[in-house]
N, C-alpha and C. Protein backbone atom coordinates (compact mmCIF):
# COMPACT_ATOMS: atom_id res chain seq x y z
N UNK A 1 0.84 -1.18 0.00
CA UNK A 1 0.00 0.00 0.00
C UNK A 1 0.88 1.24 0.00
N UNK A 2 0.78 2.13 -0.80
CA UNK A 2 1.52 3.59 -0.73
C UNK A 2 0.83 3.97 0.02
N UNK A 3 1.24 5.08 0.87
CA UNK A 3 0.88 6.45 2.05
C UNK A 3 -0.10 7.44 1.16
N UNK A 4 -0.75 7.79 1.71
CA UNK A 4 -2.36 8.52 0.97
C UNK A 4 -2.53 9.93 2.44
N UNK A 5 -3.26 10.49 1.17
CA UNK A 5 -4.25 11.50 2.28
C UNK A 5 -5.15 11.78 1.60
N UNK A 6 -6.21 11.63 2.56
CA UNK A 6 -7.51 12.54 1.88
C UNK A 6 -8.12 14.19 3.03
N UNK A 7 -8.40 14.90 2.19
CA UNK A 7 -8.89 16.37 2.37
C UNK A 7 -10.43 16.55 2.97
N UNK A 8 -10.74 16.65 3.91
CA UNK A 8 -12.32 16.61 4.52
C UNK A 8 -12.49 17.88 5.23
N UNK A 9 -13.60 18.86 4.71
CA UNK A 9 -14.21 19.97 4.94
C UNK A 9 -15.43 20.06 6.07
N UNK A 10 -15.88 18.77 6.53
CA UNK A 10 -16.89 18.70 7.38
C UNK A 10 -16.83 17.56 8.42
N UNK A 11 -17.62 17.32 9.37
CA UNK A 11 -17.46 16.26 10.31
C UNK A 11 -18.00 15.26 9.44
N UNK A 12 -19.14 15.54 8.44
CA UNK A 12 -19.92 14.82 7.82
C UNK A 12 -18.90 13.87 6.69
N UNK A 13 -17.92 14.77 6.29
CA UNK A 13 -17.45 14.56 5.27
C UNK A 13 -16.26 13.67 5.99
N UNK A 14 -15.83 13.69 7.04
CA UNK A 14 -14.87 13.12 7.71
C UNK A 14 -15.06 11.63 8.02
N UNK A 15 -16.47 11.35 8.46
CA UNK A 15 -17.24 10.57 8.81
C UNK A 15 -16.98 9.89 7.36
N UNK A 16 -17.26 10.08 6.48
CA UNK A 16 -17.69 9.23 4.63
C UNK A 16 -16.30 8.75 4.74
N UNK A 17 -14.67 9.94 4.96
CA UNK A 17 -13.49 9.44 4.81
C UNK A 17 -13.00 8.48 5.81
N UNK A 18 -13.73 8.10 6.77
CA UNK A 18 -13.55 7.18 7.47
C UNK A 18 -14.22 5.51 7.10
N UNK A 19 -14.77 5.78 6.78
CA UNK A 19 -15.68 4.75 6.12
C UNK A 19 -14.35 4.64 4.32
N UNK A 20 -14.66 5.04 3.89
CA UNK A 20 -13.92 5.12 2.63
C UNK A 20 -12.63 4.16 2.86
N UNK A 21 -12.00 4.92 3.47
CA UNK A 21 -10.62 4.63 3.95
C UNK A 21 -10.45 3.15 4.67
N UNK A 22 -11.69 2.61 5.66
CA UNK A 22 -11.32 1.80 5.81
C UNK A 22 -11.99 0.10 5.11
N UNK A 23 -12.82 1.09 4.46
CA UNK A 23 -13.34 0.26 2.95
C UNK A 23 -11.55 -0.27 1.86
N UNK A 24 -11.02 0.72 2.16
CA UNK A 24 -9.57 0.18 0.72
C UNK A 24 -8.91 -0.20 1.73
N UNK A 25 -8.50 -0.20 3.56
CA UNK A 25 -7.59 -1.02 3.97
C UNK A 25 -8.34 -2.17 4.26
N UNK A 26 -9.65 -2.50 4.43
CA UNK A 26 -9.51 -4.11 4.17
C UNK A 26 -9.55 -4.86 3.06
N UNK A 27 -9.34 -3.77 2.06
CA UNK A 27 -8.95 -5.11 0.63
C UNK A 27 -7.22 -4.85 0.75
N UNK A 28 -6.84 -3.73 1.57
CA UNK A 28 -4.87 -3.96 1.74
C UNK A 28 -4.72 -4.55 2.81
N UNK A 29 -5.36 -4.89 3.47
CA UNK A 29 -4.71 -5.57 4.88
C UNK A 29 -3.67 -7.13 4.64
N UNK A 30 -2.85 -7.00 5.41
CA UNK A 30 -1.76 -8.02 4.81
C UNK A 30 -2.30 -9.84 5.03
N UNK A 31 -1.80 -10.26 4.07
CA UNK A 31 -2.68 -11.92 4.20
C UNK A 31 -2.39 -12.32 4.82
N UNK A 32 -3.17 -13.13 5.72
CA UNK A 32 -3.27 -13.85 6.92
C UNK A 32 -3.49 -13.09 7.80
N UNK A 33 -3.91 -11.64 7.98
CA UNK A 33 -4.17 -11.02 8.87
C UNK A 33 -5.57 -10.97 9.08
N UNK A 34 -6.22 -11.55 10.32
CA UNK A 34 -7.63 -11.17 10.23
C UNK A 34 -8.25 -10.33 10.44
N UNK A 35 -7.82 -9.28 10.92
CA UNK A 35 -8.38 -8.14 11.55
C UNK A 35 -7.93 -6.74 11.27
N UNK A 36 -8.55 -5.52 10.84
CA UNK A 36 -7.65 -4.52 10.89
C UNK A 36 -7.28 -4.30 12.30
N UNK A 37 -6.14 -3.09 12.23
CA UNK A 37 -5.66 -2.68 13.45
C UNK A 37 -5.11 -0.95 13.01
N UNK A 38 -5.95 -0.01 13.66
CA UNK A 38 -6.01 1.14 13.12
C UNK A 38 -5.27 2.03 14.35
N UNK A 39 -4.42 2.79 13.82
CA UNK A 39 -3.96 4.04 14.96
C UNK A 39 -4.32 5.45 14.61
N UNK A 40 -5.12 5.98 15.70
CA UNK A 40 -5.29 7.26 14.84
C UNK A 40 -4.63 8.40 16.08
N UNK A 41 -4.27 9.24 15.42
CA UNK A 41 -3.58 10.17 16.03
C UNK A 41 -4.36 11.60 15.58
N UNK A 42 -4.36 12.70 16.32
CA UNK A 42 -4.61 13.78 15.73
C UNK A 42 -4.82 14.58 17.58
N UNK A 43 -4.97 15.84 16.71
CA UNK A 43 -4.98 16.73 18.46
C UNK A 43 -6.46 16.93 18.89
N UNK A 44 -6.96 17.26 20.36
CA UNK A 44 -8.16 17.41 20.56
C UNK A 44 -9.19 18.22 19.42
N UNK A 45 -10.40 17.36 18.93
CA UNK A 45 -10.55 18.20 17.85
C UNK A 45 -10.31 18.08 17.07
N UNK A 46 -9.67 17.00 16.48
CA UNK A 46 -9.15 16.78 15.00
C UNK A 46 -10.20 15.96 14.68
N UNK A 47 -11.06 15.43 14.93
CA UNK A 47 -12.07 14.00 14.20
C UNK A 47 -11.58 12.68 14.38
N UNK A 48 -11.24 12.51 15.53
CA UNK A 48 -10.76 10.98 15.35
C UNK A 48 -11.81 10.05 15.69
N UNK A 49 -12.78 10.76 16.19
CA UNK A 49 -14.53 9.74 16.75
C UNK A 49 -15.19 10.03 15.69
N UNK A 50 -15.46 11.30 14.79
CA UNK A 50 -16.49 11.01 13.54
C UNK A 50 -15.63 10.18 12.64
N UNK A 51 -14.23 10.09 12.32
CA UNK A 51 -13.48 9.38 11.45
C UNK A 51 -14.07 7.45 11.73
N UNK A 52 -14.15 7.46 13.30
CA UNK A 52 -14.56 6.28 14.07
C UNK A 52 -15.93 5.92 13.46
N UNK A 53 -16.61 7.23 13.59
CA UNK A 53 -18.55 6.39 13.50
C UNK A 53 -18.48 6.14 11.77
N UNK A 54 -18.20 6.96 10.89
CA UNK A 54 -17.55 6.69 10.07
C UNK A 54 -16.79 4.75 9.58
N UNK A 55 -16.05 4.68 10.16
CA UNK A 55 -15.72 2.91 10.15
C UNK A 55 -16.36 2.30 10.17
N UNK A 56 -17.31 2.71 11.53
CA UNK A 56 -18.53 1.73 12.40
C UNK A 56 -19.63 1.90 11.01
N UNK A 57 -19.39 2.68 10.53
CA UNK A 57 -21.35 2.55 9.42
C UNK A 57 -20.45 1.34 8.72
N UNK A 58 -19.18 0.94 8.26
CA UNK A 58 -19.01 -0.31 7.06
C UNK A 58 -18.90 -1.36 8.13
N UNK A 59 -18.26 -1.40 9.20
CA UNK A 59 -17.65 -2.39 9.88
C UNK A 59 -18.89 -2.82 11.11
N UNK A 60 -19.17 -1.73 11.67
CA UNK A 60 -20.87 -2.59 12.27
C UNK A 60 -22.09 -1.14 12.16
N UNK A 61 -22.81 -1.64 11.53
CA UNK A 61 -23.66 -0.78 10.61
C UNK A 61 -24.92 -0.38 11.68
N UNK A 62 -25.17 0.65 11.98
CA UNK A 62 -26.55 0.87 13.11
C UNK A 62 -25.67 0.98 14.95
N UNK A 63 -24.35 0.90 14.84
CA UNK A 63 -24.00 1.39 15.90
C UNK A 63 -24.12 2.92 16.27
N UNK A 64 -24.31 3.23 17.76
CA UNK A 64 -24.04 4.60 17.93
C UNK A 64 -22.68 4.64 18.81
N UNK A 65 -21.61 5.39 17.64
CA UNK A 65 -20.42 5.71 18.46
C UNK A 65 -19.82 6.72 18.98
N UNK A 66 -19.47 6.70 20.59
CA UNK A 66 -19.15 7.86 20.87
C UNK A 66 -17.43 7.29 21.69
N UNK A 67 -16.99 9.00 21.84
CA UNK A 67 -15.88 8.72 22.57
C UNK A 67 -15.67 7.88 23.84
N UNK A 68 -14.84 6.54 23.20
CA UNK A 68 -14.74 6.50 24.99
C UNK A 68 -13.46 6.59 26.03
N UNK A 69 -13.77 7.53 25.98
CA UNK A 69 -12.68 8.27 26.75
C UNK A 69 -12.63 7.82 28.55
N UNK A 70 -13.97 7.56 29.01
CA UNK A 70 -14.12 6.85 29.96
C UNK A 70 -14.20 5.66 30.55
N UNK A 71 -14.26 4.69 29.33
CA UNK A 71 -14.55 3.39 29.42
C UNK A 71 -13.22 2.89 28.85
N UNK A 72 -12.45 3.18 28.12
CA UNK A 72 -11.51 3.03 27.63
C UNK A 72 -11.61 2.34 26.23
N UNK A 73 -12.63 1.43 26.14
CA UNK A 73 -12.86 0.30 25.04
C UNK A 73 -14.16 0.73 24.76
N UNK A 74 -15.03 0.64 23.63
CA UNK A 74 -16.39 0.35 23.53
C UNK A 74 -16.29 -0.43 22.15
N UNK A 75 -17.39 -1.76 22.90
CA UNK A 75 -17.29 -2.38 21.81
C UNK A 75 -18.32 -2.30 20.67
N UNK A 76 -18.03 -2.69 19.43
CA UNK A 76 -19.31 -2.82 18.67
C UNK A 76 -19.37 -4.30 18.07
N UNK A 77 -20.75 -4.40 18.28
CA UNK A 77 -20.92 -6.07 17.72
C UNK A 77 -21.99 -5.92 16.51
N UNK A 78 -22.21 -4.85 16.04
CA UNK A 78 -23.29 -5.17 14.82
C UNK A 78 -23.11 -5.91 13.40
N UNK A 79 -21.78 -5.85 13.08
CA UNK A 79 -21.49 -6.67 11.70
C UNK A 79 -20.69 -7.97 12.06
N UNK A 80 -20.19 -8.44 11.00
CA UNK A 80 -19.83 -9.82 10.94
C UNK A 80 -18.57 -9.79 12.18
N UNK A 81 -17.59 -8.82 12.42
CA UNK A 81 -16.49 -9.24 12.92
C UNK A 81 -16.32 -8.22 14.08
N UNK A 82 -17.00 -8.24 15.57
CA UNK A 82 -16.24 -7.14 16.66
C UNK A 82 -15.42 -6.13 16.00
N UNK A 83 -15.98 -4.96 16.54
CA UNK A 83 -15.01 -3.49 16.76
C UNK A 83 -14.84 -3.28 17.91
N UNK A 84 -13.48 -2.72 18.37
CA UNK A 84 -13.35 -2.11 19.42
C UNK A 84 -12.40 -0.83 19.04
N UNK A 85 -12.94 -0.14 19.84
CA UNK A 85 -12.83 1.43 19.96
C UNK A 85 -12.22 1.81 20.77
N UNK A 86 -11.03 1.78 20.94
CA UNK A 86 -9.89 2.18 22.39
C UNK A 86 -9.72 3.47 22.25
N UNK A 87 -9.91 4.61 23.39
CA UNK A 87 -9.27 5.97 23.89
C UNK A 87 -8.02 5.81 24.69
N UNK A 88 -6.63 5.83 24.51
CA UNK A 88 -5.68 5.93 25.73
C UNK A 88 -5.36 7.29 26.11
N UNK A 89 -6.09 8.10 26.01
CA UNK A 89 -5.43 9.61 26.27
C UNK A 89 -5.42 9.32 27.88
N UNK A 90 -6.43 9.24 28.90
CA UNK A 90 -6.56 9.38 30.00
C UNK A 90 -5.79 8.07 30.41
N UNK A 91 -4.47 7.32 30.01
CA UNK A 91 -4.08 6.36 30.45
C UNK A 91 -2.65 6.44 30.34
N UNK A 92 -2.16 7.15 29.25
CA UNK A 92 -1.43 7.85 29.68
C UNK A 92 -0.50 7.47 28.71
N UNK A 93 0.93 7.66 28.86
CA UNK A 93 2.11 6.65 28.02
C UNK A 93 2.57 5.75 28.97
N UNK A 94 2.94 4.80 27.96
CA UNK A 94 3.51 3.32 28.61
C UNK A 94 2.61 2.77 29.73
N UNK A 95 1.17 2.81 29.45
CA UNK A 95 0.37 2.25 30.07
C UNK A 95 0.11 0.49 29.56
N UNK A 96 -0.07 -0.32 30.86
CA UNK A 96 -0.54 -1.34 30.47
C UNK A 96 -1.07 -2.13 30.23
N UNK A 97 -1.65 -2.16 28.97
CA UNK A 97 -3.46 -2.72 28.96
C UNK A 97 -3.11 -4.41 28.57
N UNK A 98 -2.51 -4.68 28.81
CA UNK A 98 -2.88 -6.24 29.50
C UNK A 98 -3.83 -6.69 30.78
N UNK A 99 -3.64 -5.42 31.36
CA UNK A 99 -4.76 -5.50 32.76
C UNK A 99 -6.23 -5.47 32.03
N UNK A 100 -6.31 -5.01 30.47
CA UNK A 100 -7.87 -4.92 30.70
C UNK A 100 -8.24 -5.82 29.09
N UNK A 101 -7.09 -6.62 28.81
CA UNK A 101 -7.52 -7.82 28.03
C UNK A 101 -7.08 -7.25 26.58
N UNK A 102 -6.25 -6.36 26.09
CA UNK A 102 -5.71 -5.78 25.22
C UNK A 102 -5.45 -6.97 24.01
N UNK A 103 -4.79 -8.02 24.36
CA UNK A 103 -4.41 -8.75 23.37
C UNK A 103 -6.08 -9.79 22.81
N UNK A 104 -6.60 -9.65 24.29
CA UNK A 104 -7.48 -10.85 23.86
C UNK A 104 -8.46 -9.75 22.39
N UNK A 105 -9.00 -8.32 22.91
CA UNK A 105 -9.79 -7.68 21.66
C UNK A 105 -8.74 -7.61 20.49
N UNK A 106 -7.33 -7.98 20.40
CA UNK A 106 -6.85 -7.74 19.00
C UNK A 106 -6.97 -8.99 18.27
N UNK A 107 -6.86 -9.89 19.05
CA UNK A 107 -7.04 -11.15 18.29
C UNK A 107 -8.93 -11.79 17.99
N UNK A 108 -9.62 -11.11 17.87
CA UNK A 108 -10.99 -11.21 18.38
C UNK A 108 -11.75 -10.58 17.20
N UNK A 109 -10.90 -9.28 16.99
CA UNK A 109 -12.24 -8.31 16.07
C UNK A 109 -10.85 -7.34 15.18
N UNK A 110 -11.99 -6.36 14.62
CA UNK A 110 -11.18 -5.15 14.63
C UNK A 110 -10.63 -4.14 15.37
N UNK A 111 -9.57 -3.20 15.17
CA UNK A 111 -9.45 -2.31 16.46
C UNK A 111 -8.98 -0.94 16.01
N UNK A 112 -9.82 0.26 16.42
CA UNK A 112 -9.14 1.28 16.29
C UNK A 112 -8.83 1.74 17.49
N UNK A 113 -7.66 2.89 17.72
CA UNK A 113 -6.81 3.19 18.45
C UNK A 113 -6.64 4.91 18.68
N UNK A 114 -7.65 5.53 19.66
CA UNK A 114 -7.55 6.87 19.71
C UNK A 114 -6.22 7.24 20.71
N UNK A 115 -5.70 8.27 20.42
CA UNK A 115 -4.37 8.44 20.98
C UNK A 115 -3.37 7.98 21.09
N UNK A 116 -3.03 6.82 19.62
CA UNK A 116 -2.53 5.45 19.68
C UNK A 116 -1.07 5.87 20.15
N UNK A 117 -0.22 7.09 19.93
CA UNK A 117 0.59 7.52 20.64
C UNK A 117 1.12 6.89 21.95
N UNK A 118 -0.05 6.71 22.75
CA UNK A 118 0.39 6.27 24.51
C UNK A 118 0.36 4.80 23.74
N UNK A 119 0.80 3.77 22.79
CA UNK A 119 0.34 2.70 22.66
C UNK A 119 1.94 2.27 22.86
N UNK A 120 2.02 1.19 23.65
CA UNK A 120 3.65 0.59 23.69
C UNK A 120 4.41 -0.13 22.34
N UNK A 121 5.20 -0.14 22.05
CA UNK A 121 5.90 -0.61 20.67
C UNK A 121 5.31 -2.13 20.81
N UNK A 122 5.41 -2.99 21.67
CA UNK A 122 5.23 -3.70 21.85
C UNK A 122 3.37 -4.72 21.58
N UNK A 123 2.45 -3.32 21.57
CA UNK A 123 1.30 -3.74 21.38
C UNK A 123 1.12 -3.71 20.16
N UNK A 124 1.34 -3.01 19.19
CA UNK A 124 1.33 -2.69 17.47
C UNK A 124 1.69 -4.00 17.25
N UNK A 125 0.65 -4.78 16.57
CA UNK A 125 0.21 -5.89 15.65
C UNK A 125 1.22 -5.96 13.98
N UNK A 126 1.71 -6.59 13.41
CA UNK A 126 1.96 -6.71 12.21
C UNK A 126 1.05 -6.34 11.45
N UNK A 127 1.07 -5.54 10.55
CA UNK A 127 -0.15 -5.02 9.84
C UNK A 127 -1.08 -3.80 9.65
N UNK A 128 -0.43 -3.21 11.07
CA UNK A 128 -1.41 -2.19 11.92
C UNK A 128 -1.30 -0.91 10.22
N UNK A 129 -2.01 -0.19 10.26
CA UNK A 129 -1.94 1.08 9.48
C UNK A 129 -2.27 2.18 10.74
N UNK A 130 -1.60 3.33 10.24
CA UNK A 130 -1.49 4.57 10.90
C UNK A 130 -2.23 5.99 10.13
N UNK A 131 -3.37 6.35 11.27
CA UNK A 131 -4.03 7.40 10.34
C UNK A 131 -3.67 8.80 11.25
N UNK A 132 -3.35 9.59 10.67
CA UNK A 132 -3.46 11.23 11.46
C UNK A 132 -4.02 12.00 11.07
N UNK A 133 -4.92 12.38 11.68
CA UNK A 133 -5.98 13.98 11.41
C UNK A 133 -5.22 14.97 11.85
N UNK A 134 -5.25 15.75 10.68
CA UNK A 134 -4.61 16.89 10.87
C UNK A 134 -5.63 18.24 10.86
N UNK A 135 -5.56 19.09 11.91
CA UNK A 135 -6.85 20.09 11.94
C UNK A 135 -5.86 21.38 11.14
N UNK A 136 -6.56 21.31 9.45
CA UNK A 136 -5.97 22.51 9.09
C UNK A 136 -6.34 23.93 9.61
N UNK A 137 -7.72 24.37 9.64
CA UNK A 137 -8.41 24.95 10.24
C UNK A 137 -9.94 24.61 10.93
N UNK A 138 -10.93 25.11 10.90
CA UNK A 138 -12.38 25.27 12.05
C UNK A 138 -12.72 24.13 11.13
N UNK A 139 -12.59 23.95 9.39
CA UNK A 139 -13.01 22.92 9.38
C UNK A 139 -12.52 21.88 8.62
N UNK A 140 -11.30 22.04 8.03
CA UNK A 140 -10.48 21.51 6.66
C UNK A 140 -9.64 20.70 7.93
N UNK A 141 -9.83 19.39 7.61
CA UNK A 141 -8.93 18.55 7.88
C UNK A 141 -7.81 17.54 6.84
N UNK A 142 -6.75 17.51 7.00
CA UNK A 142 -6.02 16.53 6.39
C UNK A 142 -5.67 14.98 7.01
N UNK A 143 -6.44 13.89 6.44
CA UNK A 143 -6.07 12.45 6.81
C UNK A 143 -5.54 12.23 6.01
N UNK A 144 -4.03 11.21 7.29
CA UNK A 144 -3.21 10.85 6.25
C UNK A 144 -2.83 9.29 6.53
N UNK A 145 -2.90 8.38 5.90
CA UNK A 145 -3.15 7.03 5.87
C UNK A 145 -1.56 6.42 5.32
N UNK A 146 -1.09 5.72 6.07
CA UNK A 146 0.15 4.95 6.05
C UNK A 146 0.06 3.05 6.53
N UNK A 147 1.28 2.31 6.08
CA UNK A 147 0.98 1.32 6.90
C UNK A 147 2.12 1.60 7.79
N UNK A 148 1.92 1.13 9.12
CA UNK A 148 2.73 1.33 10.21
C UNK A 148 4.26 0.59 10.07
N UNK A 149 5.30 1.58 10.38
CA UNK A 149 6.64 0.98 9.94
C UNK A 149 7.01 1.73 8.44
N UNK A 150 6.13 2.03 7.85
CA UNK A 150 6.49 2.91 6.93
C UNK A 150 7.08 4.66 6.84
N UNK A 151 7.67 5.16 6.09
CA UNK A 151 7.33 6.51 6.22
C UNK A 151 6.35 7.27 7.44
N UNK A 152 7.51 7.80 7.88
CA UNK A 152 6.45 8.55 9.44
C UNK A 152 5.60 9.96 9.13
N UNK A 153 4.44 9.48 8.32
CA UNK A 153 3.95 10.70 8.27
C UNK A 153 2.98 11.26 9.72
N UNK A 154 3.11 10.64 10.57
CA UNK A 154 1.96 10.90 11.58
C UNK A 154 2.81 12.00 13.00
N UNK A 155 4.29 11.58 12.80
CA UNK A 155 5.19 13.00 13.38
C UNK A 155 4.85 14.44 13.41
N UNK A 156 4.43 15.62 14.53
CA UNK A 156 4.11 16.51 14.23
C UNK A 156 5.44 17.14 14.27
């Protein structure tokens, strides 16, 4: 897969590039991999939960997704294969989510990854892709889509 970005003017429109985007990484996801494994990065405010509900309309369709910033995980079970929805901002760096079953949801479903930043080298899956929202202004965002280990475009 080459490194991509796409240009989104609205939450609405952010939401479609989330869906979009992860419509072409599961026809790139590497073989034998069953699951995506998504990192998204961006600053408070960048769209990384409409980019999320966005996923959730291809990957489980009729979910309502919100941040979980408190729960840490929320899962979705509406389509064929588990989503889970991880926030680590409030957990911090080099936190360790083996305490709350980390490996068992990667091997299980799909997974996206808000603040994937605090995520240990060690948890990143073979395969993982790396997305960053970039807040150009109030409403122009730039996503930029990599596979992880590649070119560091997600560096501010």
């Amino acid at each position: 897969m080459e490194n991509f970005s796409v240009k989104t003017y609205s939450a609405e429109e952010t939401e479609r590039a989330g869906a979009d985007i992860v419509k072409r990484l599961l026809s790139e996801k590497r073989e034998g991999a069953s699951y995506l494994f998504i990192m998204l990065r961006g600053d408070l405010g960048a769209g990384k939960t409409a980019f999320c509900r966005g996923a959730a309309s291809l990957l489980s369709p009729g979910s309502r997704v919100k941040s979980p910033s408190y729960t840490i995980v929320n899962e979705y079970r509406r389509g064929d294969v588990p989503l889970f929805h991880f926030d680590l901002y409030r957990l911090g760096e080099g936190a360790d989510l083996s305490d709350i079953g980390f490996f068992e949801y990667v091997s299980s479903g799909h997974c996206i990854i808000e603040w994937s930043e605090y995520l240990r080298d060690e948890y990143i899956p073979d395969g993982a892709f790396a997305v960053h929202i970039s807040k150009n202004s109030e409403n122009e965002r730039t996503i930029s889509v990599r596979r992880a280990g590649t070119e560091d475009l997600i560096k501010n």
